[in-house]
N, C-alpha and C. Protein backbone atom coordinates (compact mmCIF):
# COMPACT_ATOMS: atom_id res chain seq x y z
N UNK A 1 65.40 31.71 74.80
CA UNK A 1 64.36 32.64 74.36
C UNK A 1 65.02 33.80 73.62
N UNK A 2 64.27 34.22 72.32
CA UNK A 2 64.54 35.27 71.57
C UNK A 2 65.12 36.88 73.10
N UNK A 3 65.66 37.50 72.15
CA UNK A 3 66.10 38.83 72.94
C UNK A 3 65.25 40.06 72.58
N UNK A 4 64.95 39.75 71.15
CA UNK A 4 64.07 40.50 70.54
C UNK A 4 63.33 39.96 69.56
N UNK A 5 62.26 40.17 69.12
CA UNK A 5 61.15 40.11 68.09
C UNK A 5 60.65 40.92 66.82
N UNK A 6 60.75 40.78 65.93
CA UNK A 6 60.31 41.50 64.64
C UNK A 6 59.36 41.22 63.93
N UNK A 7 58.87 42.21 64.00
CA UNK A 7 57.45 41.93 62.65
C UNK A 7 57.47 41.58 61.77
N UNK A 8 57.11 40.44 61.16
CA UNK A 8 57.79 39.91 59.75
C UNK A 8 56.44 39.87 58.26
N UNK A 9 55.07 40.03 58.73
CA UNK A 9 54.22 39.62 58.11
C UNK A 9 52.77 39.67 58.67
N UNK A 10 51.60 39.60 58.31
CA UNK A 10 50.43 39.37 59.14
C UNK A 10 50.06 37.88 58.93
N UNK A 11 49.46 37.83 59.67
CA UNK A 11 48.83 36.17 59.31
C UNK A 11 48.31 35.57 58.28
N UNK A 12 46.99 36.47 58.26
CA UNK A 12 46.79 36.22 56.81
C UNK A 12 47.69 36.56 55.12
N UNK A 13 48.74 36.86 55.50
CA UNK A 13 49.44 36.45 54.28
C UNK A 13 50.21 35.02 54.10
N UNK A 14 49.95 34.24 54.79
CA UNK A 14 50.65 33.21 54.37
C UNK A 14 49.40 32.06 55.19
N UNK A 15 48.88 31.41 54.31
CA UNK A 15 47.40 30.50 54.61
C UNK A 15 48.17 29.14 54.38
N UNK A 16 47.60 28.41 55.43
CA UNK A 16 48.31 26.60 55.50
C UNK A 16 48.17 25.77 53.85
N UNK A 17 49.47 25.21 53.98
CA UNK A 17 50.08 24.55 52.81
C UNK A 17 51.09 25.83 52.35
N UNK A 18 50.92 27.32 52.27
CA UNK A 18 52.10 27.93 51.44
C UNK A 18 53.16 28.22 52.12
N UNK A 19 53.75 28.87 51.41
CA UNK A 19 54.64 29.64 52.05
C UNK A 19 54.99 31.02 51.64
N UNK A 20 55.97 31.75 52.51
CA UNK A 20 56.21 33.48 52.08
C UNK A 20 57.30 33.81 52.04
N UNK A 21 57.98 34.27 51.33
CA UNK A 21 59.15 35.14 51.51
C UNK A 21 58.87 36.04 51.82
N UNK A 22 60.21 36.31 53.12
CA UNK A 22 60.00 37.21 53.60
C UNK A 22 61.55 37.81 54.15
N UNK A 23 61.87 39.34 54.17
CA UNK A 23 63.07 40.08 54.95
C UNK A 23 63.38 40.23 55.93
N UNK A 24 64.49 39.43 56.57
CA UNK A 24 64.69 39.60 58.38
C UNK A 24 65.93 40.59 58.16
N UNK A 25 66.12 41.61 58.37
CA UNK A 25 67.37 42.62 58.90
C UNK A 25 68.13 42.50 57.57
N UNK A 26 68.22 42.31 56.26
CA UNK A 26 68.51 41.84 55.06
C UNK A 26 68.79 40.82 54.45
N UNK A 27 67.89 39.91 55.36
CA UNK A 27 68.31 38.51 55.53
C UNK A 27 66.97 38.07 54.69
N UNK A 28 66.81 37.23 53.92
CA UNK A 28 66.01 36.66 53.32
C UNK A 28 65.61 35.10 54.10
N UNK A 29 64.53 35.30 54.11
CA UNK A 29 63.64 34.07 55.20
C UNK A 29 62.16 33.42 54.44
N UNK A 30 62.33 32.17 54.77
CA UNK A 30 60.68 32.05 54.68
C UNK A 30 59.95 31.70 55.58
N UNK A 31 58.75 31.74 55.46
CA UNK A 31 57.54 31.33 56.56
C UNK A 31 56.79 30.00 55.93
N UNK A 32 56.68 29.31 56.85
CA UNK A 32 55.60 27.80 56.01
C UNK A 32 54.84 28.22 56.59
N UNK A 33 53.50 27.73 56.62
CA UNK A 33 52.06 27.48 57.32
C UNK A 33 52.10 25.94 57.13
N UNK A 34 52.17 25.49 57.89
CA UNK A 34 51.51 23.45 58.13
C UNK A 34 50.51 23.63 59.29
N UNK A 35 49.28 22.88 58.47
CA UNK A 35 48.18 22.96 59.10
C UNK A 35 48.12 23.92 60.27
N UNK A 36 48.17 25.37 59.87
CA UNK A 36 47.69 26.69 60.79
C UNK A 36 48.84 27.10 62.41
N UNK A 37 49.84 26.38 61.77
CA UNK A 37 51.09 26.58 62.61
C UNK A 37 52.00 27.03 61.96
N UNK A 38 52.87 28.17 61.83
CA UNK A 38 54.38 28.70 61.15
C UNK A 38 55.14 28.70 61.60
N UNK A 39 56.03 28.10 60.89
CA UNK A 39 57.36 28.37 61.17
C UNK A 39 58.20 28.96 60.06
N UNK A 40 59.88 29.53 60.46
CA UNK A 40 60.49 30.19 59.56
C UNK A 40 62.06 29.68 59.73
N UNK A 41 62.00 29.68 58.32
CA UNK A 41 63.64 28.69 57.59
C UNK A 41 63.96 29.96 57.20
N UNK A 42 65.07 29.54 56.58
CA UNK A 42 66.56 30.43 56.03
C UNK A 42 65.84 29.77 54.70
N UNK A 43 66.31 30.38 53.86
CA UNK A 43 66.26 30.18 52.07
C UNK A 43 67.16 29.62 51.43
N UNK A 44 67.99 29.31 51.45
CA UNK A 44 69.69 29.09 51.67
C UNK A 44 69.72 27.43 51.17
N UNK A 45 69.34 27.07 50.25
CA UNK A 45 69.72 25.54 50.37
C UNK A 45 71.63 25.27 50.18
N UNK A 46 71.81 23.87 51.80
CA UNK A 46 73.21 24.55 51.85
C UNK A 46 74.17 23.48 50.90
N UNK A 47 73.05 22.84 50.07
CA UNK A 47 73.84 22.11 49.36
C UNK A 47 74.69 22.57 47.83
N UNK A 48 73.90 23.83 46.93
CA UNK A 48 75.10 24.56 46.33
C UNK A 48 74.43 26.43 46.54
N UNK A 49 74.25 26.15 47.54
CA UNK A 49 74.06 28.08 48.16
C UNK A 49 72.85 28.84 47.42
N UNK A 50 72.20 27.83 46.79
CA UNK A 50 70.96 28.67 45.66
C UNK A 50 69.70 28.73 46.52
N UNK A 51 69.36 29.94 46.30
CA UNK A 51 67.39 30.21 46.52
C UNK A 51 66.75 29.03 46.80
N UNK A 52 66.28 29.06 47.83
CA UNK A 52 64.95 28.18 48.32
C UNK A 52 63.51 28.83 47.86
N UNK A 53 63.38 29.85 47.42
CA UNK A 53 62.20 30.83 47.27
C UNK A 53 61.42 30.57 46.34
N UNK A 54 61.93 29.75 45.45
CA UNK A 54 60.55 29.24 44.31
C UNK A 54 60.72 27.48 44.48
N UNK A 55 61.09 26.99 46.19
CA UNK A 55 60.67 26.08 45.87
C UNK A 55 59.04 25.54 46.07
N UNK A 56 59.02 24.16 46.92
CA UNK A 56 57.54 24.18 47.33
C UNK A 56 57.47 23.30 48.45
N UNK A 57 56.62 23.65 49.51
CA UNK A 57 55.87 22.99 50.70
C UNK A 57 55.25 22.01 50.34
N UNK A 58 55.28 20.41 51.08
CA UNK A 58 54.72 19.26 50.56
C UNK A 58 54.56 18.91 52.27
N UNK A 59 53.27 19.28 52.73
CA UNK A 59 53.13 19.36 54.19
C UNK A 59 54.31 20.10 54.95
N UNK A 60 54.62 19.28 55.81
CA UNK A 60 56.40 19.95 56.36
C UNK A 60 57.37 20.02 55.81
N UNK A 61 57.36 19.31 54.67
CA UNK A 61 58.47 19.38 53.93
C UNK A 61 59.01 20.48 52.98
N UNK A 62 59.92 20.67 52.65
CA UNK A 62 60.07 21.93 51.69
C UNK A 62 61.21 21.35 50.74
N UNK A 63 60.95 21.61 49.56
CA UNK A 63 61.27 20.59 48.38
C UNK A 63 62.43 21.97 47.50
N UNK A 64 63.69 21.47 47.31
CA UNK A 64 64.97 22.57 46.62
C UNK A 64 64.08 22.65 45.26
N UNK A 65 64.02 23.60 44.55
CA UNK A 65 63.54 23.96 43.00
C UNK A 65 64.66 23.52 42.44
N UNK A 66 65.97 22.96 42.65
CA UNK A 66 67.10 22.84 42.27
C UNK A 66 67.81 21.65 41.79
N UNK A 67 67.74 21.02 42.79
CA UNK A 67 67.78 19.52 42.84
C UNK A 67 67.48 18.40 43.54
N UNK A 68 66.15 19.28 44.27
CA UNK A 68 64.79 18.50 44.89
C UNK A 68 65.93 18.11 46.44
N UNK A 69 66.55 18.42 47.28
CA UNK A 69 66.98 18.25 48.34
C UNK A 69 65.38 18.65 49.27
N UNK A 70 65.59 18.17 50.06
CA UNK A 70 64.12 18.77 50.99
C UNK A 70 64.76 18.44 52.52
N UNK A 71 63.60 19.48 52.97
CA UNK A 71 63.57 19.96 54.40
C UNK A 71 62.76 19.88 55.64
N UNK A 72 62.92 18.98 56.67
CA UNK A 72 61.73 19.66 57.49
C UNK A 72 61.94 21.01 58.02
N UNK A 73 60.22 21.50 57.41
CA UNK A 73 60.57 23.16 58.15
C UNK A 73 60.23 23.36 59.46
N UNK A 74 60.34 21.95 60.03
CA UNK A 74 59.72 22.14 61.84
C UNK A 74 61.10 22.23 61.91
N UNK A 75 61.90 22.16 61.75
CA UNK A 75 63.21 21.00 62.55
C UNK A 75 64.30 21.83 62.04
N UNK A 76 64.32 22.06 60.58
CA UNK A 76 65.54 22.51 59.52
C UNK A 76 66.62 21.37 59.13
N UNK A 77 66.15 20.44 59.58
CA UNK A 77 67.43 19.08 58.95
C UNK A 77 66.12 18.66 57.57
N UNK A 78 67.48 18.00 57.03
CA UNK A 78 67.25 17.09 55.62
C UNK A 78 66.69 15.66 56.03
N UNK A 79 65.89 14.81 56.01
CA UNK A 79 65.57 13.24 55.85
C UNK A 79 66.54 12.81 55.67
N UNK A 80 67.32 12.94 54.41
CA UNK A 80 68.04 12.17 53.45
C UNK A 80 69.15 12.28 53.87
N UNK A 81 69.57 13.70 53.69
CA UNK A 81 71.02 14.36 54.00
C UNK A 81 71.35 14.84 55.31
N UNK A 82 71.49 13.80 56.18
CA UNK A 82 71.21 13.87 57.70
C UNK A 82 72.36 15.07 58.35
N UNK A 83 73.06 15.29 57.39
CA UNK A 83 74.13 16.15 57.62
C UNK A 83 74.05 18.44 57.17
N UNK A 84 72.69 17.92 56.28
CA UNK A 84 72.65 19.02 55.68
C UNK A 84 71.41 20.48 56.37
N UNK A 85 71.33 20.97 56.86
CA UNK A 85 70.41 21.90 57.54
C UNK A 85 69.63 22.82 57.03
N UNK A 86 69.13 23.54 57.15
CA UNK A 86 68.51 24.96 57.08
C UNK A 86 68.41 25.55 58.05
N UNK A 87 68.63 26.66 58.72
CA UNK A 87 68.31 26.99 59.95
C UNK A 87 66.85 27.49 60.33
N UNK A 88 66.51 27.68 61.24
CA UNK A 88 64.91 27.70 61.86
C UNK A 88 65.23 29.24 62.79
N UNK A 89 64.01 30.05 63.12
CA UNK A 89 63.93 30.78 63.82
C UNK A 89 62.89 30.48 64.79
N UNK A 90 63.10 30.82 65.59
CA UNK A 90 61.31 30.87 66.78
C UNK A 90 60.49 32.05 66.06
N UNK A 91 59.11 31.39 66.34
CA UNK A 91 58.22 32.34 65.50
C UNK A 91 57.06 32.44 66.97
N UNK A 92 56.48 33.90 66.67
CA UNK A 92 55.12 33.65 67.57
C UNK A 92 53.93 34.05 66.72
N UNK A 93 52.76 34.41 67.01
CA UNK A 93 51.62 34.75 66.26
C UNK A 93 50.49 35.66 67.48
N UNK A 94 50.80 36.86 67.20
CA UNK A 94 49.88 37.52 68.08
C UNK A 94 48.96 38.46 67.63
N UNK A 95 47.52 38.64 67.86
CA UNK A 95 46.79 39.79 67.30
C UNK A 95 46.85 39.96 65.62
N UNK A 96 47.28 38.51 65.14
CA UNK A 96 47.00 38.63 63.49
C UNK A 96 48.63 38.67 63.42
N UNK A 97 49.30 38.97 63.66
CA UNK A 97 50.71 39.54 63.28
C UNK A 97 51.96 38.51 63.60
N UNK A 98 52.63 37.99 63.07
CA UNK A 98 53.67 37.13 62.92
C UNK A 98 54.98 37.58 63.03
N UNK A 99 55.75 37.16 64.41
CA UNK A 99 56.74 37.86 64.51
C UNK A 99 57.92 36.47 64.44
N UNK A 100 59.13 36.71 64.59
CA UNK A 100 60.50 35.90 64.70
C UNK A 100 60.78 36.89 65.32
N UNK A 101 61.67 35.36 66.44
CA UNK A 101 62.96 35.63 67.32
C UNK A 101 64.45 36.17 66.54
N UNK A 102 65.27 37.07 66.93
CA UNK A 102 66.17 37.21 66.84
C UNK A 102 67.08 37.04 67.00
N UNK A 103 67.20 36.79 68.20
CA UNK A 103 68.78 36.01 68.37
C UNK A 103 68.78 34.98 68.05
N UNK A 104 70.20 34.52 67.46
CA UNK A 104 70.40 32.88 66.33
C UNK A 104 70.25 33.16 65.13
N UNK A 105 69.63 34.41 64.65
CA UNK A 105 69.40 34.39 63.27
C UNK A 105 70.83 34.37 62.31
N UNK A 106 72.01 34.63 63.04
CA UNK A 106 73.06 34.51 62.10
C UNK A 106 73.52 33.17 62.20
N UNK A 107 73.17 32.49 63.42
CA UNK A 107 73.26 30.72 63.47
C UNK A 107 72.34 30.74 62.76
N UNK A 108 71.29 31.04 61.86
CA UNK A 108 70.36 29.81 61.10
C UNK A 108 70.66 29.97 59.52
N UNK A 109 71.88 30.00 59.44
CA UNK A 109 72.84 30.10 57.75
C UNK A 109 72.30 28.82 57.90
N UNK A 110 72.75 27.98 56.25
CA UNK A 110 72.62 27.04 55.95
C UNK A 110 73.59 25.86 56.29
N UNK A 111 73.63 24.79 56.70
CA UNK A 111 75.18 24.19 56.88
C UNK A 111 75.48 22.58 56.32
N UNK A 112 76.18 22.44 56.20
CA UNK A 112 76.28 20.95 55.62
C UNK A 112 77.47 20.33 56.94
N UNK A 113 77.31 19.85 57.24
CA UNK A 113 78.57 19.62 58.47
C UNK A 113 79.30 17.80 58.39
């Protein structure tokens, strides 16, 4: 379990199918919505270190603007690239307001292993 929690967003800014960028501690993060559940990835695609932020959500999936690598954003592993990650945070949703866990957030870099 998280140690601490941060406010990252309200709910209604990020409506099922999109997604948000968003700032954890100067950390750049996103939020999916799949069907009225969020979760939050790292941006980080760790296959050549570029922006995830203009890519796109295809249900759970999250598709590189780069060179189309994709992600589950439940999970943070690749389909394909069984080796390649994104990291994930715990998210909750209370009173409209969308928070992430904190601890792990420097474990949820990108990794290729």
């Amino acid at each position: 379990m998280p140690d601490r929690w941060i406010r990252v967003a309200a709910s209604d800014q990020v409506t099922p199918g999109q997604f948000l960028r968003i700032e954890v501690e100067g950390e750049e993060g996103l939020l999916h919505n799949v069907d009225g559940r969020i979760y939050c990835t790292g941006s980080v695609c760790p296959h050549q270190g570029r922006s995830l932020a203009t890519g796109r959500l295809e249900g759970s999936t999250f598709v590189c603007p780069w060179h189309a690598w994709v992600f589950d954003v439940t999970t943070g592993r690749s389909p394909f690239a069984l080796h390649a990650t994104i990291g994930c945070l715990p998210v909750k949703v209370e009173s409209g307001e969308i928070f992430v866990g904190l601890s792990g957030w420097k474990d949820a870099a990108p990794r290729v292993v």
